[in-house]
N, C-alpha and C. Protein backbone atom coordinates (compact mmCIF):
# COMPACT_ATOMS: atom_id res chain seq x y z
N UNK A 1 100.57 78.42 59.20
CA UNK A 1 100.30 77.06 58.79
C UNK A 1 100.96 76.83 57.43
N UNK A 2 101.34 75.71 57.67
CA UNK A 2 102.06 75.33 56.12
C UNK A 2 101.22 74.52 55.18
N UNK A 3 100.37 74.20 55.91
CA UNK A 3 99.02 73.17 54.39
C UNK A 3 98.43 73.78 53.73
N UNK A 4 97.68 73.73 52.93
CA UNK A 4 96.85 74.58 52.15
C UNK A 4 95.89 74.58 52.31
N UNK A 5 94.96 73.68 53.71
CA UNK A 5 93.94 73.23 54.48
C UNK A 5 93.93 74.15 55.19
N UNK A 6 92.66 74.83 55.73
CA UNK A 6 92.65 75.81 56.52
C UNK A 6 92.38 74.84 57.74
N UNK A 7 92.91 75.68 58.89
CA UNK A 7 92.95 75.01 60.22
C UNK A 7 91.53 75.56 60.86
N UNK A 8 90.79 74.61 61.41
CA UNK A 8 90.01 75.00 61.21
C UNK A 8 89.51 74.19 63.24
N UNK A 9 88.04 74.50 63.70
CA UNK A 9 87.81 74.10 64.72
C UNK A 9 87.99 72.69 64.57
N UNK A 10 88.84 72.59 65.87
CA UNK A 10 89.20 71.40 65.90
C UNK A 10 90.54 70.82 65.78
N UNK A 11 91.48 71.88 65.29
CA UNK A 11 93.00 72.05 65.39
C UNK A 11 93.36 72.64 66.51
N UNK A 12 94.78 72.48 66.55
CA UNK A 12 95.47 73.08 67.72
C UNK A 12 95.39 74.35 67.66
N UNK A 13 95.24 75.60 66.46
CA UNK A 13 95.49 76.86 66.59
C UNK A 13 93.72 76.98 67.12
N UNK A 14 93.10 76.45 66.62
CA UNK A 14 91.72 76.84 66.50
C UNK A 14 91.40 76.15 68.21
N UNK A 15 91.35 75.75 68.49
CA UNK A 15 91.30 75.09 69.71
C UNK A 15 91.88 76.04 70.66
N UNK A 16 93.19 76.43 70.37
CA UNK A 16 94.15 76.94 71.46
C UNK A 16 92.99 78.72 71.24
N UNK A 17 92.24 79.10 70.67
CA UNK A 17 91.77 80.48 70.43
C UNK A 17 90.26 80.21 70.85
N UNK A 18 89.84 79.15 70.95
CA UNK A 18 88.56 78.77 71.40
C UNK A 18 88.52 78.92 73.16
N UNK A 19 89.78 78.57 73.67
CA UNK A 19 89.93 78.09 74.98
C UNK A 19 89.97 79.78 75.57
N UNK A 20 90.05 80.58 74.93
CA UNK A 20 90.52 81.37 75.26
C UNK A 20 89.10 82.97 74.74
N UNK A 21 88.39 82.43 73.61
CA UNK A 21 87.24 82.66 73.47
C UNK A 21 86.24 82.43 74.17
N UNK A 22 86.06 81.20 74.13
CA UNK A 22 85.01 80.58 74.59
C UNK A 22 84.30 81.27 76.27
N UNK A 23 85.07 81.73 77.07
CA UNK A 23 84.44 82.53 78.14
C UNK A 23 84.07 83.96 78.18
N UNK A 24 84.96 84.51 77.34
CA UNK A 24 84.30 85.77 76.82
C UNK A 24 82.93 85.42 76.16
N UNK A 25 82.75 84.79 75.43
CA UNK A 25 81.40 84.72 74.51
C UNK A 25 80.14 84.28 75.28
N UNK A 26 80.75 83.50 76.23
CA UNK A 26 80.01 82.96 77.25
C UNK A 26 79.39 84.27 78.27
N UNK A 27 80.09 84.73 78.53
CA UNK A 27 79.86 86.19 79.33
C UNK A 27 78.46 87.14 78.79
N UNK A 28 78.89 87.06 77.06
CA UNK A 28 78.12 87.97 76.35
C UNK A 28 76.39 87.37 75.56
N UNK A 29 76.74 85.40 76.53
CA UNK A 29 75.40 85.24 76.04
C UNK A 29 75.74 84.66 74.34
N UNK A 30 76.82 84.45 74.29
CA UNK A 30 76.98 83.88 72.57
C UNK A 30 77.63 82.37 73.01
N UNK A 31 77.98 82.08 71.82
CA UNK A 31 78.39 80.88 71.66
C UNK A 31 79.42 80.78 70.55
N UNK A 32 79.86 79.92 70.11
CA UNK A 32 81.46 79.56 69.43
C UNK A 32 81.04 78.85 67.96
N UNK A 33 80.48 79.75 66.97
CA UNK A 33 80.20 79.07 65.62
C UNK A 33 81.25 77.89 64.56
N UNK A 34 82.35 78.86 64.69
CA UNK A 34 83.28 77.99 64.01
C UNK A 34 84.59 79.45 64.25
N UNK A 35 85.54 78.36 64.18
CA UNK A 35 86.95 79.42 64.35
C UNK A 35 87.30 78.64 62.78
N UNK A 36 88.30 79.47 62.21
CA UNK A 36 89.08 79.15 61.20
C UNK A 36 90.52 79.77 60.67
N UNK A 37 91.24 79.45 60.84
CA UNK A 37 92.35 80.17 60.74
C UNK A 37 93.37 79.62 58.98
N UNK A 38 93.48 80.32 57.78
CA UNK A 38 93.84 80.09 56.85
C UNK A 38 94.58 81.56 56.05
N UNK A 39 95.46 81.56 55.55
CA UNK A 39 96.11 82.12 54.59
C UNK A 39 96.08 83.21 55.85
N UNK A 40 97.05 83.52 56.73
CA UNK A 40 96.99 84.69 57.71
C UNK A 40 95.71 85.50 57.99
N UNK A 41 94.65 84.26 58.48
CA UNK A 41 93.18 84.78 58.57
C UNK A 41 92.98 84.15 59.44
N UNK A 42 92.33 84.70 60.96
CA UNK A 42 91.85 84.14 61.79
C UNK A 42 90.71 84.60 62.01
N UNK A 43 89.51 83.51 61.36
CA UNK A 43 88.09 84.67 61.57
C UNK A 43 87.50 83.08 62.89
N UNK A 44 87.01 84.26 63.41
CA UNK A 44 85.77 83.77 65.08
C UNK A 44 84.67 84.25 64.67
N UNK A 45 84.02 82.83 64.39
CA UNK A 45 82.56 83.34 64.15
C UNK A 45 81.71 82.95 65.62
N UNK A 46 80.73 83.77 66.14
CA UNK A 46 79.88 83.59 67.18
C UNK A 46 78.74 84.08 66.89
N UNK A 47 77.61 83.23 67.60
CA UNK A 47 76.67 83.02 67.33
C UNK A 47 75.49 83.12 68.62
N UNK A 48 74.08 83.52 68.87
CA UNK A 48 73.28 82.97 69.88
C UNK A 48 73.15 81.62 70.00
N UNK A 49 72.78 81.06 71.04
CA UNK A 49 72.18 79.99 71.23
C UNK A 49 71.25 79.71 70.14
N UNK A 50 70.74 78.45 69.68
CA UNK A 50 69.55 78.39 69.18
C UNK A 50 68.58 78.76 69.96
N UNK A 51 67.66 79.12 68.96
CA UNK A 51 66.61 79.54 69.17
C UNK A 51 66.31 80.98 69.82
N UNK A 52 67.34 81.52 69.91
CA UNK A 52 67.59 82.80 71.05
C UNK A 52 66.58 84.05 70.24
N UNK A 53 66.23 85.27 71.18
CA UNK A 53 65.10 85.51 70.11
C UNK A 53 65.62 87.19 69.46
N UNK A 54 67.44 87.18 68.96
CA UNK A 54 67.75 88.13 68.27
C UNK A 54 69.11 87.35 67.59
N UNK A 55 69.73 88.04 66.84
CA UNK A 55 71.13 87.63 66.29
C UNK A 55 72.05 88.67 67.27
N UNK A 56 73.40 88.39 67.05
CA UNK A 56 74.60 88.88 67.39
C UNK A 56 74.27 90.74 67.18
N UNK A 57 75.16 91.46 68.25
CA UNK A 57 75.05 92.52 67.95
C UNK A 57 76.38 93.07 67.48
N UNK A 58 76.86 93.81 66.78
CA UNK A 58 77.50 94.88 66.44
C UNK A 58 78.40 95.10 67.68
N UNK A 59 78.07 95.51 68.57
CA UNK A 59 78.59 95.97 70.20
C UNK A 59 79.44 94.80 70.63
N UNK A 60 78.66 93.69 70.38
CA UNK A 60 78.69 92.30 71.21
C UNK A 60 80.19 92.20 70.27
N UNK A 61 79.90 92.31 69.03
CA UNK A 61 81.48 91.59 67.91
C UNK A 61 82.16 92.65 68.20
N UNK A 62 82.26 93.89 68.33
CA UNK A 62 83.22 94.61 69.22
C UNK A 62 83.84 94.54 70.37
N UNK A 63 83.23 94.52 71.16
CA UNK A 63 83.98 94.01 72.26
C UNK A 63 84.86 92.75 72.49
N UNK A 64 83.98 91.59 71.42
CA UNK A 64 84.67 90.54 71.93
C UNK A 64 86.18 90.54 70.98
N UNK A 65 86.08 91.47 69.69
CA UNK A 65 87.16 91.74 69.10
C UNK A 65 88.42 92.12 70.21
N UNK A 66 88.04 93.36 70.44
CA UNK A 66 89.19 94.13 71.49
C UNK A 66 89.74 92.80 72.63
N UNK A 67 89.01 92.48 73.37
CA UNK A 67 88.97 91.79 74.11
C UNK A 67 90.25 90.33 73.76
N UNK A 68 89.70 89.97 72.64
CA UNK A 68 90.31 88.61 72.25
C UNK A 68 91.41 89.56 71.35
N UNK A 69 91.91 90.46 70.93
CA UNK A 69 93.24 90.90 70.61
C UNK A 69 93.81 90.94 71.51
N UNK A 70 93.34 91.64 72.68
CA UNK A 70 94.66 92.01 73.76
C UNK A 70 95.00 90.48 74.11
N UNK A 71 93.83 89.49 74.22
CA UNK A 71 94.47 88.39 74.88
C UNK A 71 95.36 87.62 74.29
N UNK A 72 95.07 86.89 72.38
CA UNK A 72 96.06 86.81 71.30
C UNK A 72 97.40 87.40 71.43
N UNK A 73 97.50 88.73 71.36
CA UNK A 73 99.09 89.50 71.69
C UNK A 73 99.85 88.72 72.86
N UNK A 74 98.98 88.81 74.09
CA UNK A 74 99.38 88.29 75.17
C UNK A 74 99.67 87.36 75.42
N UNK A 75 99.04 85.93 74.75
CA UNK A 75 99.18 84.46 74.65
C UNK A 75 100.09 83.93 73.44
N UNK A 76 99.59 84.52 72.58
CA UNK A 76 100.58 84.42 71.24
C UNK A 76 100.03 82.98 70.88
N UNK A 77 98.71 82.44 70.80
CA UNK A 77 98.84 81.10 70.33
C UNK A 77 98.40 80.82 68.17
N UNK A 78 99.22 81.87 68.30
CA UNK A 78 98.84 82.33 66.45
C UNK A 78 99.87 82.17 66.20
N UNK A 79 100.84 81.40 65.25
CA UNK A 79 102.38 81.96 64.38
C UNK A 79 102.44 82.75 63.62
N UNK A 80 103.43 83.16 63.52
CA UNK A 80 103.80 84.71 62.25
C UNK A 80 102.51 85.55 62.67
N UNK A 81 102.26 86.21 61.80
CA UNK A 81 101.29 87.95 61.46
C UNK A 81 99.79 87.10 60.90
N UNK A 82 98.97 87.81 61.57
CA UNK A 82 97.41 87.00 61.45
C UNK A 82 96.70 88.50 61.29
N UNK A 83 95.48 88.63 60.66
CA UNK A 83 94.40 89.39 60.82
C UNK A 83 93.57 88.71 61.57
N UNK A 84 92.82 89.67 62.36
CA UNK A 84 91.78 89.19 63.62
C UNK A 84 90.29 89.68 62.51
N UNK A 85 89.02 88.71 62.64
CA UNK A 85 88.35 89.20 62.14
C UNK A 85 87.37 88.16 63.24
N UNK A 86 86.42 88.68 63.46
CA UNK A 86 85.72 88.35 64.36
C UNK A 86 84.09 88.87 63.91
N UNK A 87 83.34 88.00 63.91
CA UNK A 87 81.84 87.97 63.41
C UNK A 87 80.86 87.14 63.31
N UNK A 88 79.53 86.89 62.97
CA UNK A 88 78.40 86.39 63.25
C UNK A 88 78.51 85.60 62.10
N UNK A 89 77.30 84.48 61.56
CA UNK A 89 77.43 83.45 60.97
C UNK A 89 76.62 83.90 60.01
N UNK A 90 75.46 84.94 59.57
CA UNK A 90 75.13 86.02 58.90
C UNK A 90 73.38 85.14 58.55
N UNK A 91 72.63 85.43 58.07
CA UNK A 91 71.54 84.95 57.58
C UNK A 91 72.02 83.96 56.90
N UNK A 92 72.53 83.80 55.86
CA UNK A 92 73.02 82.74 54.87
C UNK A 92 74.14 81.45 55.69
N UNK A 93 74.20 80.85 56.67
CA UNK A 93 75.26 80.59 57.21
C UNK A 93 75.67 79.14 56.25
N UNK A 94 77.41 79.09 56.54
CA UNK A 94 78.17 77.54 56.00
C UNK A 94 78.10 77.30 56.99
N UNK A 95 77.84 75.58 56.91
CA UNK A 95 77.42 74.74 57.09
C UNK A 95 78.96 73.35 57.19
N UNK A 96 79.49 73.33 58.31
CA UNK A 96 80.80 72.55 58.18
C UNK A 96 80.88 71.22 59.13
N UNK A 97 80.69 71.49 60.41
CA UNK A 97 80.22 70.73 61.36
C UNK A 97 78.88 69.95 61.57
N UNK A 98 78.86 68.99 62.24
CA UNK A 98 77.66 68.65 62.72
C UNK A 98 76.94 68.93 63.07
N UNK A 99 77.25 70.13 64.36
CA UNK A 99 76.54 70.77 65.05
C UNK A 99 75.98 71.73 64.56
N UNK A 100 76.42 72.15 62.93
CA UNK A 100 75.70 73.15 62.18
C UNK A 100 74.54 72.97 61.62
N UNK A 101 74.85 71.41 61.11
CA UNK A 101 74.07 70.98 60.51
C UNK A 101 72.70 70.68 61.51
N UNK A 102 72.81 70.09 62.64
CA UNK A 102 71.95 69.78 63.30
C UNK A 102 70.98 71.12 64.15
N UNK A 103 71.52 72.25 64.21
CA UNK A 103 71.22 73.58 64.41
C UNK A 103 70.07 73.85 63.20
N UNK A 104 70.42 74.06 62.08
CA UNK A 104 69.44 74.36 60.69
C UNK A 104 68.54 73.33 60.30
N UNK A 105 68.04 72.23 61.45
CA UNK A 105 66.76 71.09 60.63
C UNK A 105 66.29 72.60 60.21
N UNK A 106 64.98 71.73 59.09
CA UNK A 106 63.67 72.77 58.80
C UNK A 106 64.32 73.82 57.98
N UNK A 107 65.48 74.33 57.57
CA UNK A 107 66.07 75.05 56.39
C UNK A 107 66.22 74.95 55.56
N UNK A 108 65.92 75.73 54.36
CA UNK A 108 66.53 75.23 53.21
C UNK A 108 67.96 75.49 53.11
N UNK A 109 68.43 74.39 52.21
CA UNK A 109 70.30 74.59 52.25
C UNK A 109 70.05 74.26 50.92
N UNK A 110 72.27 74.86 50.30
CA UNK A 110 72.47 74.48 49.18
C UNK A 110 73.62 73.59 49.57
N UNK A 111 73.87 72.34 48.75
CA UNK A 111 74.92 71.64 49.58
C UNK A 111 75.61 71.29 48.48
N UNK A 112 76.87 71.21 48.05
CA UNK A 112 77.58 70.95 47.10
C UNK A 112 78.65 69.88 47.32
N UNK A 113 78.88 68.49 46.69
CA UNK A 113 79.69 67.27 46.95
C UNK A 113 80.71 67.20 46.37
N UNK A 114 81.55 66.49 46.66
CA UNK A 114 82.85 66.69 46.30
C UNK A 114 82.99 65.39 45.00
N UNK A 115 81.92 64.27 45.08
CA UNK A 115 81.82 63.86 44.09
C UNK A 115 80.36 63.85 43.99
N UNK A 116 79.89 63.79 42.43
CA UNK A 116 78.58 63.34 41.53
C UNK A 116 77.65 62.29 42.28
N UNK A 117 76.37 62.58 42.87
CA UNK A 117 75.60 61.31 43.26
C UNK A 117 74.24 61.24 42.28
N UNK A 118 74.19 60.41 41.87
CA UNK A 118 72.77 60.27 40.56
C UNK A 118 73.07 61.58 39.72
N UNK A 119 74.30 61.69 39.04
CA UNK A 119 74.56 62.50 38.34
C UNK A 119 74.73 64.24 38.22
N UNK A 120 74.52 63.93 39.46
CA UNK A 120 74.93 65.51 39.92
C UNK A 120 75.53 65.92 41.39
N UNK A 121 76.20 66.99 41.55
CA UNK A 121 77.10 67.35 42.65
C UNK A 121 76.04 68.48 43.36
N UNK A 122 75.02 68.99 43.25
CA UNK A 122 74.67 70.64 43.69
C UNK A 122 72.98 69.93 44.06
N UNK A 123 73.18 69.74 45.25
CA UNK A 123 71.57 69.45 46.26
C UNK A 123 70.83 70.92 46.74
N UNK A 124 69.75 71.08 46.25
CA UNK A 124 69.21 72.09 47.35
C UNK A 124 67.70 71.65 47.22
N UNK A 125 67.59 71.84 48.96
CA UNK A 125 66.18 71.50 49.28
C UNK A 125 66.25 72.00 50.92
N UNK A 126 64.92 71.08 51.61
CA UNK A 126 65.19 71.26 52.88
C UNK A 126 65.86 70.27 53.80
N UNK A 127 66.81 70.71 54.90
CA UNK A 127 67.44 69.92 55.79
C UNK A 127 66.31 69.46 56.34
N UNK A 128 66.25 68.04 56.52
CA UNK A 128 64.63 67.43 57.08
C UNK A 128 65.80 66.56 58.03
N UNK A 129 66.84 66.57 58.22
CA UNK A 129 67.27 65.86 59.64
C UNK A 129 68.74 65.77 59.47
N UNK A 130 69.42 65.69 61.12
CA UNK A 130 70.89 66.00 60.70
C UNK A 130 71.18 64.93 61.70
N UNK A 131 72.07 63.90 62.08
CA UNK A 131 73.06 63.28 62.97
C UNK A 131 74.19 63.27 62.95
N UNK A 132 75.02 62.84 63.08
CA UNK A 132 76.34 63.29 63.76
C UNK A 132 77.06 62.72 62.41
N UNK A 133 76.74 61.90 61.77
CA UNK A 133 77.54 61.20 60.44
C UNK A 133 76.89 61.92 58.92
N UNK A 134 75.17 61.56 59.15
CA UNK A 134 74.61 62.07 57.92
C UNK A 134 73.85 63.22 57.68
N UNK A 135 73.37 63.62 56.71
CA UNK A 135 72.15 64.87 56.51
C UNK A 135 71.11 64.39 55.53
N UNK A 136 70.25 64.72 55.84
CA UNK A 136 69.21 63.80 54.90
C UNK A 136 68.49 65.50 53.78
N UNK A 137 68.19 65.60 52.83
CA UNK A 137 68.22 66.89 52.41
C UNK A 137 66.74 66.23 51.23
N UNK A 138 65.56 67.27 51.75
CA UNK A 138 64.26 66.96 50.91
C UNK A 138 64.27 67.24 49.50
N UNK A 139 64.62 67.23 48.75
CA UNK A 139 64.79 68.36 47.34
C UNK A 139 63.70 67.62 46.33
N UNK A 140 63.63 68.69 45.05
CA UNK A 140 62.09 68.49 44.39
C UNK A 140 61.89 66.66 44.12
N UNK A 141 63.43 66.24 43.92
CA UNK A 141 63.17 64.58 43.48
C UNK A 141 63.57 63.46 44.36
N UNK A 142 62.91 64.19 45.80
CA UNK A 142 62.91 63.39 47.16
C UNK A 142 63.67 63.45 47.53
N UNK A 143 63.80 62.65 48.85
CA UNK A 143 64.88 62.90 49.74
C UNK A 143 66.06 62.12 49.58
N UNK A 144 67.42 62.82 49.71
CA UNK A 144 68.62 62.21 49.76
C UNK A 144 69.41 62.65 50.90
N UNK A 145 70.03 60.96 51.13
CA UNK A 145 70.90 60.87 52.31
C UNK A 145 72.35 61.45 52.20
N UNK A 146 72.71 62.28 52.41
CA UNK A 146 74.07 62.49 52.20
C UNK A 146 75.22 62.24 53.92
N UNK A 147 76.27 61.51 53.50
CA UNK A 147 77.48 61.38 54.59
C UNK A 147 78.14 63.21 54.47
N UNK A 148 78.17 63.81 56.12
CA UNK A 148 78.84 64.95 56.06
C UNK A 148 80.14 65.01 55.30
N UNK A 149 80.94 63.58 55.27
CA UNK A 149 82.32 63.71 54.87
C UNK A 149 82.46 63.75 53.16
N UNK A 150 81.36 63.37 52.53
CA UNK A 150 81.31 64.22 51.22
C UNK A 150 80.81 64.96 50.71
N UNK A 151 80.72 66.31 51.65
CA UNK A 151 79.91 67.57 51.43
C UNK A 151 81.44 68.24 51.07
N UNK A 152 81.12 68.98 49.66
CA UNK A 152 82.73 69.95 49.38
C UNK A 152 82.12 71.52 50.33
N UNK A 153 81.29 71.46 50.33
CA UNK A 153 80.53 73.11 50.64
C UNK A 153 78.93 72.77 50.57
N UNK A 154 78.26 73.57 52.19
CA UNK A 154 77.43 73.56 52.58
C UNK A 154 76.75 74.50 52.61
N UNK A 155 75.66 75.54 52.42
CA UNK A 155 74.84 76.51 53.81
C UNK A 155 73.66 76.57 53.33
N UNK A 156 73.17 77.24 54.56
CA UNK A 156 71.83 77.69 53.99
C UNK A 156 71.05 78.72 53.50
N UNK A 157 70.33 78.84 52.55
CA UNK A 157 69.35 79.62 51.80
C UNK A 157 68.46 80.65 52.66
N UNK A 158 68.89 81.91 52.61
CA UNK A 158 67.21 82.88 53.35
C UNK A 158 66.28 82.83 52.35
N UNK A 159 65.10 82.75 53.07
CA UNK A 159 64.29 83.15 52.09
C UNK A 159 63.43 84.30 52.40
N UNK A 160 63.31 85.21 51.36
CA UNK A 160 63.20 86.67 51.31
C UNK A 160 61.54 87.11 51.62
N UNK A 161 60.43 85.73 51.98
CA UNK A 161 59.33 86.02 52.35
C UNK A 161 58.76 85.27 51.26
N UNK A 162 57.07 85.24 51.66
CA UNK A 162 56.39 84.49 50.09
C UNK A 162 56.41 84.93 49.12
N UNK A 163 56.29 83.69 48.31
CA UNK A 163 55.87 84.21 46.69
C UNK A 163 55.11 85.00 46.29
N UNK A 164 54.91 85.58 45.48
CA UNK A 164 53.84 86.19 44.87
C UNK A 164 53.08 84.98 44.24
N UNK A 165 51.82 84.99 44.24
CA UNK A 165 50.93 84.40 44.19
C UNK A 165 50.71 84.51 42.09
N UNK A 166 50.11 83.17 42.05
CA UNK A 166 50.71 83.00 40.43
C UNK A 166 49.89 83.65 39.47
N UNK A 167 50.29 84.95 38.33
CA UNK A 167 49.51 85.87 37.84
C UNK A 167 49.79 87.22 38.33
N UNK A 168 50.37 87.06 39.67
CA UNK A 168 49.88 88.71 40.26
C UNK A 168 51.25 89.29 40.60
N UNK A 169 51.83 90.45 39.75
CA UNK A 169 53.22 91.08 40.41
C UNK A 169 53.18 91.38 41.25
N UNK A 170 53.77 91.30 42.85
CA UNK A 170 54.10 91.88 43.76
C UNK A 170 53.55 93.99 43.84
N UNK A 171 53.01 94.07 44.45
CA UNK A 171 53.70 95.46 44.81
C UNK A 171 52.61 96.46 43.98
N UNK A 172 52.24 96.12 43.02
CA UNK A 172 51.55 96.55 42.02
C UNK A 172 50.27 96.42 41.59
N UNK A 173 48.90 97.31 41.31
CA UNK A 173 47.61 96.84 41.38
C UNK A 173 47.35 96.88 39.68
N UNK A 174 46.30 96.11 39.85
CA UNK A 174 46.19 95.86 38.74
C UNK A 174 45.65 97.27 37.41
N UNK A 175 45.91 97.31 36.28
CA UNK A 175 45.44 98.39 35.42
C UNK A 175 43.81 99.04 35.28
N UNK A 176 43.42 97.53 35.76
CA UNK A 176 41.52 97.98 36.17
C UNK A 176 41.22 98.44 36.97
N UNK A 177 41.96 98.05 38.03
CA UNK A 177 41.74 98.74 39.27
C UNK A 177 41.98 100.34 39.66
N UNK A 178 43.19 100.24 38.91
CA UNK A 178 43.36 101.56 38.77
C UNK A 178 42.44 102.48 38.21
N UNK A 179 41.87 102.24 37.21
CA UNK A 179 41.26 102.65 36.45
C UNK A 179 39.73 103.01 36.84
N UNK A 180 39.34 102.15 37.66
CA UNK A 180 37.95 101.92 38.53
C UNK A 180 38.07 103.28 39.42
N UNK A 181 39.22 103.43 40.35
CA UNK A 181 39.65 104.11 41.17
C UNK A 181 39.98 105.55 40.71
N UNK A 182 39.76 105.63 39.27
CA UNK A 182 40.40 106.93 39.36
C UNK A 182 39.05 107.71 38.38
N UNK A 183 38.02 106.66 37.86
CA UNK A 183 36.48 106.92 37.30
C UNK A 183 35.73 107.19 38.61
N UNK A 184 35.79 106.76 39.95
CA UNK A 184 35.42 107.02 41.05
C UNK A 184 35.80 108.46 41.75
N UNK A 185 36.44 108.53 41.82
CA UNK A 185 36.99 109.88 41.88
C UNK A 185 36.43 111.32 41.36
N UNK A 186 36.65 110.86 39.68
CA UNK A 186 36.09 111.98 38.62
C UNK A 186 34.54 112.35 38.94
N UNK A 187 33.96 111.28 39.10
CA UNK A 187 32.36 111.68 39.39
C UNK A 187 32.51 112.26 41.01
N UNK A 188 32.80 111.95 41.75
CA UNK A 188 32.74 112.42 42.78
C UNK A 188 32.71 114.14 42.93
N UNK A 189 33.65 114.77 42.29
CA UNK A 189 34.22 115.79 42.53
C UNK A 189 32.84 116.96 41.79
């Protein structure tokens, strides 16, 4: 490619590698996250269905690697020298399409604009609804509507489990307790 735009689903290279993906993945029970092909990089991301009740396996991105090289060599719908990289959309996934967006309601995302809205570019909250034009995103100072076409960069946030509850470190009992526990003991013995 000669732009400095990565080609991305929805182009002819990306398209022409989808057509050609897309039944392998189908075979294995996945689906077609986003292709992207930029700076001699052709990464295939695949994904479960929503809602499916595991992620991508290891095995699964192997095979469909091998698989979709021999066919690439064979079809040639790549120009010049490409790396094949082939993989899952990971816990943290970007967020580019519609269909991504509409996949992650109920997530938290970080979404970053390409211009300033009420004085700032960097949204994070929860995706509370997605359609095909907008994303509506809950964050601490309510909800804002954002158009997909001025999102610079999208994804979403894991979150690593609950808080610790306010006062109390994680993991750790308290110094009295300890202390209770170990005067209990002494008399015992």
């Amino acid at each position: 490619m000669t732009s400095d735009k990565p080609a991305t689903y929805g182009s002819s290279v990306a398209d022409k590698v989808a057509a050609i993906v897309a039944p392998m993945a189908a075979d294995l029970g996945l689906e077609i996250y986003d292709i992207e092909y930029a700076g001699g990089v052709l990464k295939v991301v695949l994904d479960t269905p929503p809602g499916g009740p595991s992620g991508v396996s290891l095995d699964s991105l192997a095979l469909v690697t091998r698989l979709l090289g021999r066919e690439l060599d064979h079809s040639d719908p790549v120009p010049g020298r490409y790396t094949l990289e082939v993989t899952s959309p990971g816990l943290e996934r970007t967020l580019r399409r519609p269909e991504h967006f509409g996949r992650e309601v109920g997530k938290v995302v970080n979404v970053r604009l390409h211009q300033a809205v009420n004085g700032t570019r960097r949204i994070q909250g929860l995706l509370a609804a997605a359609n095909g034009d907008t994303v509506t995103v809950r964050g601490e100072s309510g909800s804002v509507d954002i158009a997909i076409g001025d999102i610079e960069r999208a994804r979403t946030i894991f979150e690593w489990g609950p808080a610790p509850k306010p006062g109390k470190t994680p993991g750790k009992k308290s110094a009295k307790k300890n202390l209770e526990h170990d005067n209990t003991e002494a008399t015992a013995s």
